[in-house]
Protein backbone atom coordinates (compact mmCIF):
# COMPACT_ATOMS: atom_id res chain seq x y z
CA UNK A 1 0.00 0.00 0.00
CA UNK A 2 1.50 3.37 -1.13
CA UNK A 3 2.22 6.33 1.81
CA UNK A 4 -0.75 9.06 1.18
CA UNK A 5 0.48 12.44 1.74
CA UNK A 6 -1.51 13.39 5.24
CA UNK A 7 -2.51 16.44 3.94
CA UNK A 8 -4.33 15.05 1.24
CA UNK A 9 -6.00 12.56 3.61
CA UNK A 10 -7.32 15.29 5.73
CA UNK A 11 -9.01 17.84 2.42
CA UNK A 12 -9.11 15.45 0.31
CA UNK A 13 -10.25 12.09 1.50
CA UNK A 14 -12.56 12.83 4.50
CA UNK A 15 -15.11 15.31 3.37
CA UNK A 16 -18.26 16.55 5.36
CA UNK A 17 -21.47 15.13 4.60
CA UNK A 18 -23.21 17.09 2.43
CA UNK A 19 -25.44 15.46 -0.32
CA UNK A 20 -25.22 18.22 -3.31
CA UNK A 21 -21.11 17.10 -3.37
CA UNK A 22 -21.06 15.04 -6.13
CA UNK A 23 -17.40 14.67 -5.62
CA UNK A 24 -17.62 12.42 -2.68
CA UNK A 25 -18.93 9.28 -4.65
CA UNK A 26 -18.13 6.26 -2.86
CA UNK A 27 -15.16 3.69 -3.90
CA UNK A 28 -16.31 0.24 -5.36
CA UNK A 29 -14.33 -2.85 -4.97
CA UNK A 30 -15.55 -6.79 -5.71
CA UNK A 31 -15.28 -8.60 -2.93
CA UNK A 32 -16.15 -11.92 -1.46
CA UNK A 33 -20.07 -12.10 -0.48
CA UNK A 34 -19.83 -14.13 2.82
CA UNK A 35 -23.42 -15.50 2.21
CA UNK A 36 -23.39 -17.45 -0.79
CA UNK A 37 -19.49 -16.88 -2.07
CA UNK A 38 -20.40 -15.12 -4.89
CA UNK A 39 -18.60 -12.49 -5.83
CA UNK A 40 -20.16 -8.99 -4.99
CA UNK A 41 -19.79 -5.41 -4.31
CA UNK A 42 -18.18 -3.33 -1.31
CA UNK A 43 -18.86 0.68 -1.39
CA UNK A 44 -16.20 2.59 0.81
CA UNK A 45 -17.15 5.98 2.12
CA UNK A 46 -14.68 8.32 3.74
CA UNK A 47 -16.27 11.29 5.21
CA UNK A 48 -16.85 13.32 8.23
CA UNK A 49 -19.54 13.55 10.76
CA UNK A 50 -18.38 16.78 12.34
CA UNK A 51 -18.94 15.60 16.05
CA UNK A 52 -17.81 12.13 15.59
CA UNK A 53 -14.67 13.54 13.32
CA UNK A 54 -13.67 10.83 10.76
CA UNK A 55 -16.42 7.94 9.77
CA UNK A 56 -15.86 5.01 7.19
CA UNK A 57 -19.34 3.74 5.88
CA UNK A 58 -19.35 0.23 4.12
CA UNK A 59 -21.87 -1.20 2.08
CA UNK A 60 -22.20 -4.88 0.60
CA UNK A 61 -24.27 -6.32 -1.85
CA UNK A 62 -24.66 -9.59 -4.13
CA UNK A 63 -26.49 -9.56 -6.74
CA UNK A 64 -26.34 -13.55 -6.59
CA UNK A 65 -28.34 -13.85 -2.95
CA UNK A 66 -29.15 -10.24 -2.87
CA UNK A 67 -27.66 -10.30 0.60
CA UNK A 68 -26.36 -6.81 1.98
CA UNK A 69 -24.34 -5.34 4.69
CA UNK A 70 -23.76 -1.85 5.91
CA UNK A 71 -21.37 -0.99 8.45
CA UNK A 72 -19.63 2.05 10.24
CA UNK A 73 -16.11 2.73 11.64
CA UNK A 74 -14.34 5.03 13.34
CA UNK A 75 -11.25 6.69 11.67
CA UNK A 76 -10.86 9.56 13.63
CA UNK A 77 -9.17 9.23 17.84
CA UNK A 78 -10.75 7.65 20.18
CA UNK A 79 -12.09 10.14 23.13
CA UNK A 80 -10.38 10.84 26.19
CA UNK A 81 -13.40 9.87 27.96
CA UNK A 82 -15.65 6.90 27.75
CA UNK A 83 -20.14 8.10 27.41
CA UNK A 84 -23.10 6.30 29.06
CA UNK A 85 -26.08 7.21 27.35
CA UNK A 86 -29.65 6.09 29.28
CA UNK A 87 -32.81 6.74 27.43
CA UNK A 88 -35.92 6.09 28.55
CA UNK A 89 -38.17 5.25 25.37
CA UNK A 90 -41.97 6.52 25.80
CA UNK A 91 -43.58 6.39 22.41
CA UNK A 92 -43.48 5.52 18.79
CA UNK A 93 -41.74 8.53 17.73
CA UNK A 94 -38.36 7.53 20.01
CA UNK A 95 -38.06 4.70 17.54
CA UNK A 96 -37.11 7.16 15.31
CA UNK A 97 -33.91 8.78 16.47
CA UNK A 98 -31.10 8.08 15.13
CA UNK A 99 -27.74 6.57 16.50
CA UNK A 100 -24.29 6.10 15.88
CA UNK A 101 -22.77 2.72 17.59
CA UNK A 102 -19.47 1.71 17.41
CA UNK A 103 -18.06 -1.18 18.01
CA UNK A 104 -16.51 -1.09 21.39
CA UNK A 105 -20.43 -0.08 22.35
CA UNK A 106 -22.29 -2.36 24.62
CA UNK A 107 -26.13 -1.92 24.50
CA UNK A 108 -28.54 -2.62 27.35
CA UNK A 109 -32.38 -3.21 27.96
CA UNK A 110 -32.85 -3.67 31.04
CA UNK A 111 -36.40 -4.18 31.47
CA UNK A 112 -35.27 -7.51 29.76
CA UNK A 113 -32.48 -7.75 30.63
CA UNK A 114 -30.97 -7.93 27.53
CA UNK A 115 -27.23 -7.19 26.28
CA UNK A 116 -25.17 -6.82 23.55
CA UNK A 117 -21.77 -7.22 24.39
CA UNK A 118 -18.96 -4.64 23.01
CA UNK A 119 -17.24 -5.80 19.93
CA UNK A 120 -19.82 -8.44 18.92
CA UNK A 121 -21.41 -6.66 16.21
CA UNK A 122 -19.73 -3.85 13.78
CA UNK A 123 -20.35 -0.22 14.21
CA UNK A 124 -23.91 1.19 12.47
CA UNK A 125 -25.59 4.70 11.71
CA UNK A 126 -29.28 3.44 12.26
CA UNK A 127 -32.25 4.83 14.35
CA UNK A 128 -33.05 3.01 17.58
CA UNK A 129 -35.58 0.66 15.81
CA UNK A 130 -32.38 -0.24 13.73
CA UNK A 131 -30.79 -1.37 16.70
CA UNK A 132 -33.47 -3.61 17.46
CA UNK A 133 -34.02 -5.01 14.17
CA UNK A 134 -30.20 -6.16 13.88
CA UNK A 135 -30.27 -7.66 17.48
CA UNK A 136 -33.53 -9.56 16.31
CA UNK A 137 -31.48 -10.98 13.31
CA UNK A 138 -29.05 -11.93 14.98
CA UNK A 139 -30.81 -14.19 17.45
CA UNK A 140 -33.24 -15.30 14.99
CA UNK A 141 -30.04 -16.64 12.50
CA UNK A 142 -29.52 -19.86 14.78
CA UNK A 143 -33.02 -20.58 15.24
CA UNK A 144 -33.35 -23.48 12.42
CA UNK A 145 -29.99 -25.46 14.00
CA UNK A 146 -31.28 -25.25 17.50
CA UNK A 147 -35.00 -26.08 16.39
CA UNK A 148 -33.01 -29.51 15.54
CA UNK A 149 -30.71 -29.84 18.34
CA UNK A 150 -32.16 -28.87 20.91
CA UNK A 151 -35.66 -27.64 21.01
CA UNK A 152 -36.77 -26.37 24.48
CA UNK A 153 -34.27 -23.85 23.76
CA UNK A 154 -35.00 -22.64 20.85
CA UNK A 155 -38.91 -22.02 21.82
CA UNK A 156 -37.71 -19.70 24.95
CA UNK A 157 -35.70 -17.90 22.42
CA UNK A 158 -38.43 -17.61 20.52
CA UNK A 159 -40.87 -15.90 23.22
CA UNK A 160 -37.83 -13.89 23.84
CA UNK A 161 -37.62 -12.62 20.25
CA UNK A 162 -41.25 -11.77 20.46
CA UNK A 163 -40.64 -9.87 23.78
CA UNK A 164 -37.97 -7.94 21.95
CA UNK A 165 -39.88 -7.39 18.69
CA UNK A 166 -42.45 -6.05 20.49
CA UNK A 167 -40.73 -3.01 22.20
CA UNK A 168 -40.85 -1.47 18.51
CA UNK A 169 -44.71 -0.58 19.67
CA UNK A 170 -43.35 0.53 22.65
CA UNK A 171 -46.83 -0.03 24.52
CA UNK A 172 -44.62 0.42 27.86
CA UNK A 173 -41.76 2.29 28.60
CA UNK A 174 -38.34 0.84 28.11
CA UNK A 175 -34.56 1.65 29.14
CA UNK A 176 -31.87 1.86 26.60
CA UNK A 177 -28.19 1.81 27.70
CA UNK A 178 -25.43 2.58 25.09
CA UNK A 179 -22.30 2.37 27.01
CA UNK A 180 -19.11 3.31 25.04
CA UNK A 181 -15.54 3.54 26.40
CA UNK A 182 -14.02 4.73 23.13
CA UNK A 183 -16.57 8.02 23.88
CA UNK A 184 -17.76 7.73 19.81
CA UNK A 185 -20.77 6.63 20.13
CA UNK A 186 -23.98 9.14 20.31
CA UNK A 187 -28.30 9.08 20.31
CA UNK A 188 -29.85 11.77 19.04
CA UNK A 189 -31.59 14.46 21.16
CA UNK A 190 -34.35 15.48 18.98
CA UNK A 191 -35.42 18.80 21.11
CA UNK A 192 -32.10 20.38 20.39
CA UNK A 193 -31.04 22.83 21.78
CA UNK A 194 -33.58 21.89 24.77
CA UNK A 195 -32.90 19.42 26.92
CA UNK A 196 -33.76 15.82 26.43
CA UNK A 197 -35.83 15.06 29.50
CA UNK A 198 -35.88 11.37 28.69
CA UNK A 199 -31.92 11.13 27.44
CA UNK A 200 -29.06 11.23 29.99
CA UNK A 201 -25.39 11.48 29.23
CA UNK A 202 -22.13 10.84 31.45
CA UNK A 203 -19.05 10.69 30.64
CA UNK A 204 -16.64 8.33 32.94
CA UNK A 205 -12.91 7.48 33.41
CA UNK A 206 -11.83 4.40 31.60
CA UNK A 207 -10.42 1.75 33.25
CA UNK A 208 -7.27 0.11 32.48
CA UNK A 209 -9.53 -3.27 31.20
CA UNK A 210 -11.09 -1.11 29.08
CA UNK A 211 -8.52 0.83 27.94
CA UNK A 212 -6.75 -2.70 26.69
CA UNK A 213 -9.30 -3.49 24.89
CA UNK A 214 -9.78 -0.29 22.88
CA UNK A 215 -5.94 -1.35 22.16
CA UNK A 216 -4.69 2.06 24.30
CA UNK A 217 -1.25 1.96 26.22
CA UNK A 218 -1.49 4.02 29.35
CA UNK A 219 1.81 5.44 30.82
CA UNK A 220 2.33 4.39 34.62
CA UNK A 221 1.78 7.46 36.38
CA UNK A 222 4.76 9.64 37.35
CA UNK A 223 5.58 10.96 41.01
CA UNK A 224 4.50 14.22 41.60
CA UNK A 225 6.98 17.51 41.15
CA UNK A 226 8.67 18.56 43.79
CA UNK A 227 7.40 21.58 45.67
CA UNK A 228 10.60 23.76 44.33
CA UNK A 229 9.37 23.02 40.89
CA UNK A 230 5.89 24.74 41.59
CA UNK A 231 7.58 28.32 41.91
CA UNK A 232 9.27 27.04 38.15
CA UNK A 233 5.67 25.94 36.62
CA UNK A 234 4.23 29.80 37.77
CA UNK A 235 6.55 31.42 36.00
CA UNK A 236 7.38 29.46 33.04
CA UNK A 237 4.89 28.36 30.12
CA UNK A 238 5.89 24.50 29.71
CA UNK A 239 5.44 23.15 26.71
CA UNK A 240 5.46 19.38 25.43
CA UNK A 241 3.94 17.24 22.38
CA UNK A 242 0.97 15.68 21.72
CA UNK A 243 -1.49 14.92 19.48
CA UNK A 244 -4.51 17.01 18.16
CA UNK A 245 -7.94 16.29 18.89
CA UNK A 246 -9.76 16.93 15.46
CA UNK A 247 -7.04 15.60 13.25
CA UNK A 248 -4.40 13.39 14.88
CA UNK A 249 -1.76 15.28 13.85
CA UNK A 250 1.76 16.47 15.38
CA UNK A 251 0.96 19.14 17.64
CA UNK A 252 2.11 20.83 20.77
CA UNK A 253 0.28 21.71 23.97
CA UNK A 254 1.69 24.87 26.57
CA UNK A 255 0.75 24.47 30.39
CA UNK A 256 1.05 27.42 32.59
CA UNK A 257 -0.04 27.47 36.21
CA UNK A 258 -1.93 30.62 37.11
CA UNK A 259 -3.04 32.44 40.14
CA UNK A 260 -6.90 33.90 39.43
CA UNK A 261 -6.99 36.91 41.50
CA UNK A 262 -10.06 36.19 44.60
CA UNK A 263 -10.23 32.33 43.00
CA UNK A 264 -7.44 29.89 43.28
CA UNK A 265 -5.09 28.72 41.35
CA UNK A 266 -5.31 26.73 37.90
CA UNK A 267 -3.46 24.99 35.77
CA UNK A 268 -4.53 26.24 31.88
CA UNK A 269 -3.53 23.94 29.10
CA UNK A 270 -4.01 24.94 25.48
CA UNK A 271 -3.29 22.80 22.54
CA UNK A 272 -2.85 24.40 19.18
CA UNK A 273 -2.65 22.62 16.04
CA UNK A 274 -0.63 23.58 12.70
CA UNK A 275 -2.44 21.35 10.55
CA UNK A 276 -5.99 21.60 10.77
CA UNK A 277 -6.23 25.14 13.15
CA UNK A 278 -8.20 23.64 16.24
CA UNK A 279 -7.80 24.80 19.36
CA UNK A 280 -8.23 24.22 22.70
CA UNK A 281 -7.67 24.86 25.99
CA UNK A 282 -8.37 23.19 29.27
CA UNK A 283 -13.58 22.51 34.55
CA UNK A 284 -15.62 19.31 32.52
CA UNK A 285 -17.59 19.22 35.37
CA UNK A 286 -19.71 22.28 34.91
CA UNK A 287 -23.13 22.72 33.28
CA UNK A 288 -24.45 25.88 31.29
CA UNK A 289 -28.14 26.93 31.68
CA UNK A 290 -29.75 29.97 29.93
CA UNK A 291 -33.40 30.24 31.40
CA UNK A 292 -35.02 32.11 28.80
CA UNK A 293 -33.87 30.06 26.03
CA UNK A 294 -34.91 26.93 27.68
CA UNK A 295 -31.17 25.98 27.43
CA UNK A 296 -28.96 23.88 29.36
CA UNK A 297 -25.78 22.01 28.44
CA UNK A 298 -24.36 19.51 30.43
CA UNK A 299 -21.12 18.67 32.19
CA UNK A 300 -18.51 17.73 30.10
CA UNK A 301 -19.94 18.95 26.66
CA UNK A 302 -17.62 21.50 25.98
CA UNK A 303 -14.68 20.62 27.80
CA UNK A 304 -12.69 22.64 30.52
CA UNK A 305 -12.76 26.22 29.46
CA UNK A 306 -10.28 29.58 30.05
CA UNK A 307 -12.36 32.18 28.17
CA UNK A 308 -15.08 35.13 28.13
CA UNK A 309 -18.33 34.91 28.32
CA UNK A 310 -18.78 36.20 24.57
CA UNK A 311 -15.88 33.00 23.88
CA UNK A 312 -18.36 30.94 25.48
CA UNK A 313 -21.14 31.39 23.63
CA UNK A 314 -19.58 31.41 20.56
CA UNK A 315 -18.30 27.76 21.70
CA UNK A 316 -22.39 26.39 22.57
CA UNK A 317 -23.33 28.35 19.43
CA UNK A 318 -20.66 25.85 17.10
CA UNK A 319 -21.32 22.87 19.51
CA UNK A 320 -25.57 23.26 19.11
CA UNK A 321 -25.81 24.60 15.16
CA UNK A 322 -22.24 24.60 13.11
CA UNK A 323 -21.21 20.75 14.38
CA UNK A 324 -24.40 19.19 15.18
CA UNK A 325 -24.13 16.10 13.16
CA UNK A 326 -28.16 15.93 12.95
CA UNK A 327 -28.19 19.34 10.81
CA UNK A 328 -26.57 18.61 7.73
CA UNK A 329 -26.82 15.70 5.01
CA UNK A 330 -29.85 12.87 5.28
CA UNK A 331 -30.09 13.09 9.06
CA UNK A 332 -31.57 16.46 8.87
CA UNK A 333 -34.73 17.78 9.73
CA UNK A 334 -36.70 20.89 8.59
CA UNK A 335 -37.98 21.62 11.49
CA UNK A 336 -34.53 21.03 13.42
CA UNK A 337 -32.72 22.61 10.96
CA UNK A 338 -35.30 25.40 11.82
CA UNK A 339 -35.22 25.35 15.42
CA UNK A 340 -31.75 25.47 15.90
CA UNK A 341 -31.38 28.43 12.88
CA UNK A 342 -33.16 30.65 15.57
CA UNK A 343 -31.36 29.57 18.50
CA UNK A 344 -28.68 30.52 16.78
CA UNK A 345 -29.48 33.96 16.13
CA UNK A 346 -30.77 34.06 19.64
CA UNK A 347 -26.81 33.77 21.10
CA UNK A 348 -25.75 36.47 18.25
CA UNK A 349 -28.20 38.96 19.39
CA UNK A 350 -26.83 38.24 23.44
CA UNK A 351 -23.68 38.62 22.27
CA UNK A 352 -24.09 41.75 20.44
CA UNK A 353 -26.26 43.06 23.84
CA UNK A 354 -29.34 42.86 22.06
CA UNK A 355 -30.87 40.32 24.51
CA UNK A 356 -31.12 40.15 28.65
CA UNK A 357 -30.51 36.74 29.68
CA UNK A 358 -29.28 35.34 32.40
CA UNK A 359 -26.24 32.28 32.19
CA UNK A 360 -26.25 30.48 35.28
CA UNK A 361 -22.34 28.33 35.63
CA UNK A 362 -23.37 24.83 38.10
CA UNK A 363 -20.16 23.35 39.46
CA UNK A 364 -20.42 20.18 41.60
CA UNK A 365 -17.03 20.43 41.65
CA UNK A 366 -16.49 23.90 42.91
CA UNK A 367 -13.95 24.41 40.20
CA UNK A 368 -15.97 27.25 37.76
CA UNK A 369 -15.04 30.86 37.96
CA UNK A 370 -16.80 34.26 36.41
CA UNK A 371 -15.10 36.95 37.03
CA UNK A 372 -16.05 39.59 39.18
CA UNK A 373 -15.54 42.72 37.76
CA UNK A 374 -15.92 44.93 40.95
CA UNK A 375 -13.96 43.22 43.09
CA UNK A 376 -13.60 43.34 45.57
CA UNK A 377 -16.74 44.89 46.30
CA UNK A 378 -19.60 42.37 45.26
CA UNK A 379 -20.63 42.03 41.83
CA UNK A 380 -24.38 43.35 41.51
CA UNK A 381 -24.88 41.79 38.37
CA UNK A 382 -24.13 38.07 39.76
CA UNK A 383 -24.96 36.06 42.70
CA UNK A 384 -22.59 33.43 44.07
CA UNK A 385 -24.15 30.58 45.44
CA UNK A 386 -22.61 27.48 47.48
CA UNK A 387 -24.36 24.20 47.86
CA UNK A 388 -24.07 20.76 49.44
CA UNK A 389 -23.82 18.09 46.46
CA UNK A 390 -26.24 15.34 46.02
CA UNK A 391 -25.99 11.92 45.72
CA UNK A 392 -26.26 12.02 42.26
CA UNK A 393 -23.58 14.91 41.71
CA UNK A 394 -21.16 12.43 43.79
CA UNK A 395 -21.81 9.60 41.73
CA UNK A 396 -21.19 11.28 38.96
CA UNK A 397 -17.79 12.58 40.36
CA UNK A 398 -16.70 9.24 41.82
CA UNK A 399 -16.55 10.62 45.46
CA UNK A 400 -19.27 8.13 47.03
CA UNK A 401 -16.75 5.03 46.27
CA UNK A 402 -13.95 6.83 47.69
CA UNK A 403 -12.45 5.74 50.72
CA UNK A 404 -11.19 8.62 53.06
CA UNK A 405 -10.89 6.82 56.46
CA UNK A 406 -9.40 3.78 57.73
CA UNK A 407 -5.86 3.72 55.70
CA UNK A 408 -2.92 1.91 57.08
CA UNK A 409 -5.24 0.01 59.61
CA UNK A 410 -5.32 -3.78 59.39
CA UNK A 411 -7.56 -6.13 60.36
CA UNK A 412 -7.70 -8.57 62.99
């Protein structure tokens, strides 16, 4: 296989989605049609779902046994965090929204009690009554050897496929679980830019398990800097090489620790790439809300952030309408494409100072700042507000499994 210049792989091979480009025409290849052993077609897609980064979609068909396959994979990084997404699934119309699965996915039902297991099926851009076609086919595809060998289990499976086909009517509610380590996968929150009452999102801390199977080497954890050091990392901008987060490439990412003046001190880290122009710069643990627009973004959506408020809204503005993988090609909507047209405008008429709103910054973690222009006098314009956490917020921040008390004792 010949080098490609990685230039050209970035413009020229992975292209947005966008169905007027009648340059992105899939690549045909015969290849071996695993049905019948015919020989058939493969269609190779490289493009670009802008929130998921690089996609390749497959599709097979024979014309011999008319048997087809369609399949997605990632091309692009795999997230630094692994996503949980639990929706709870209330009428006909959930069956529509769509979904992007990868492969290191593992999907739950739990009224049933059902799982898919990650890495037993191949990655898929379906809608949620997709999902349960495919796991339907695949139990059903055994049926007519087991009918033979051994019967009794075969008829269970049976009243278990009919259990499953039957959520499709979804006469009672049911609980989806996509649970992805490689942070890829995504369901579709059709209210955008509302919130999703019925779809909740966390992102979690892989473990090392999980990280070998997503084929990632983690680096065994260093021993912390010596306090002299700390007076060096205040005044001194460190700098040290990485990779970026849209497009892989070389890049390099400066760290500077900095004292906020009546906040504490942070450490900011902003990567900047060469290549492709993204940047970034690094609390994940804080949500957005903006009352009157019925708005509220959740932890961990944008990233840590060292910015204005104006940079800030800029950021939900690209997030919501520019990169929202539901607004552009097939997957959109009219009346999406609609709805989140005027939210857009909505955040350029607050930032221009056209619009009163209020934007509310919840921290769990404590670790959120606005700045306080009057200070130190207080800031009539903002209130500051400090809160016990609740279960929930701990849960989510892994402090009700820590252990605090008791080290170095042994028992009896």
């Amino acid at each position: 296989m010949s080098v490609i210049d990685e230039e050209h792989v970035r413009g020229g091979v992975f292209k947005d989605i966008n169905p007027e480009d009648e340059d992105a025409q899939p690549t045909e290849i015969e290849s071996l049609c695993m049905n019948c052993y015919e020989t058939g077609k493969t269609r190779l897609l490289l493009t670009k779902i802008p929130f998921f980064r690089e996609i390749i979609i497959s599709s097979f068909t024979c014309s011999q046994c008319h048997w087809t396959n369609t399949e997605i994979q990632s091309a692009g990084r795999i997230q630094e965090q692994g996503v949980s997404y639990t929706l709870k699934l209330k009428s006909k119309e959930d069956m529509n929204r769509e979904v992007v699965k990868t492969d290191s996915a593992t999907t739950r039902i739990l009224e049933l009690d059902f799982e898919i297991p990650a890495f037993t099926q191949k990655g898929s851009l379906s809608t949620i009554e997709g999902l349960l076609d495919r796991a339907v086919a695949g139990l059903e595809q055994d049926q007519p050897i087991r009918r033979a060998t051994d019967p009794d289990v075969a008829n269970k499976l049976d009243q278990f496929i009919q259990r499953l086909k039957k959520l499709k009517d979804v006469e009672e509610e049911f609980t989806l679980i996509i649970d992805d380590p490689s942070g890829n996968s995504f369901i579709e929150n059709p209210f955008a830019p509302q919130k999703d009452q019925a779809l909740s999102v966390s992102h979690y801390k892989r473990t090392p398990e999980q990280n070998a199977a997503l084929g990632i080497q983690v680096r065994p954890e260093q021993d912390d800097k010596p306090a002299n050091d700390l007076e060096t990392m205040r005044n001194e901008v460190l700098v040290f090489n990485t990779n970026c987060p849209e497009c892989n490439s070389p890049a390099s990412t400066n760290m500077k620790l900095v004292q906020i003046p009546h906040f504490k001190e942070v450490i900011i880290m902003a990567t900047n790439c060469d290549s492709c122009g993204h940047r970034t710069n690094e609390s994940e643990t804080c949500s957005v809300l903006i009352p009157e627009l019925e708005f509220e973004l959740g932890m961990a959506a944008l990233g840590g952030k060292f910015t204005t408020l104006e940079g800030l809204l800029k950021d939900i503005k690209e997030l919501i309408v520019t990169k929202n993988p539901f607004t552009c090609g097939d997957s959109a909507t009219t009346d999406t494409a609609e709805k989140l047209e005027v939210f857009g405008k909505k955040i350029d008429k607050i930032i221009a100072g056209q619009m009163d709103v209020h934007i509310i910054l919840d921290d769990p973690a404590g670790n959120s700042y606005l700045q306080n222009i009057y200070a130190p006098d207080p800031d009539p314009e903002m209130n500051l507000e400090k809160y016990t956490r609740t279960f929930e917020q701990n849960e989510d921040l892994g402090l009700n499994d820590m252990k605090t008390e008791g080290y170095g004792k042994t028992e009896n």
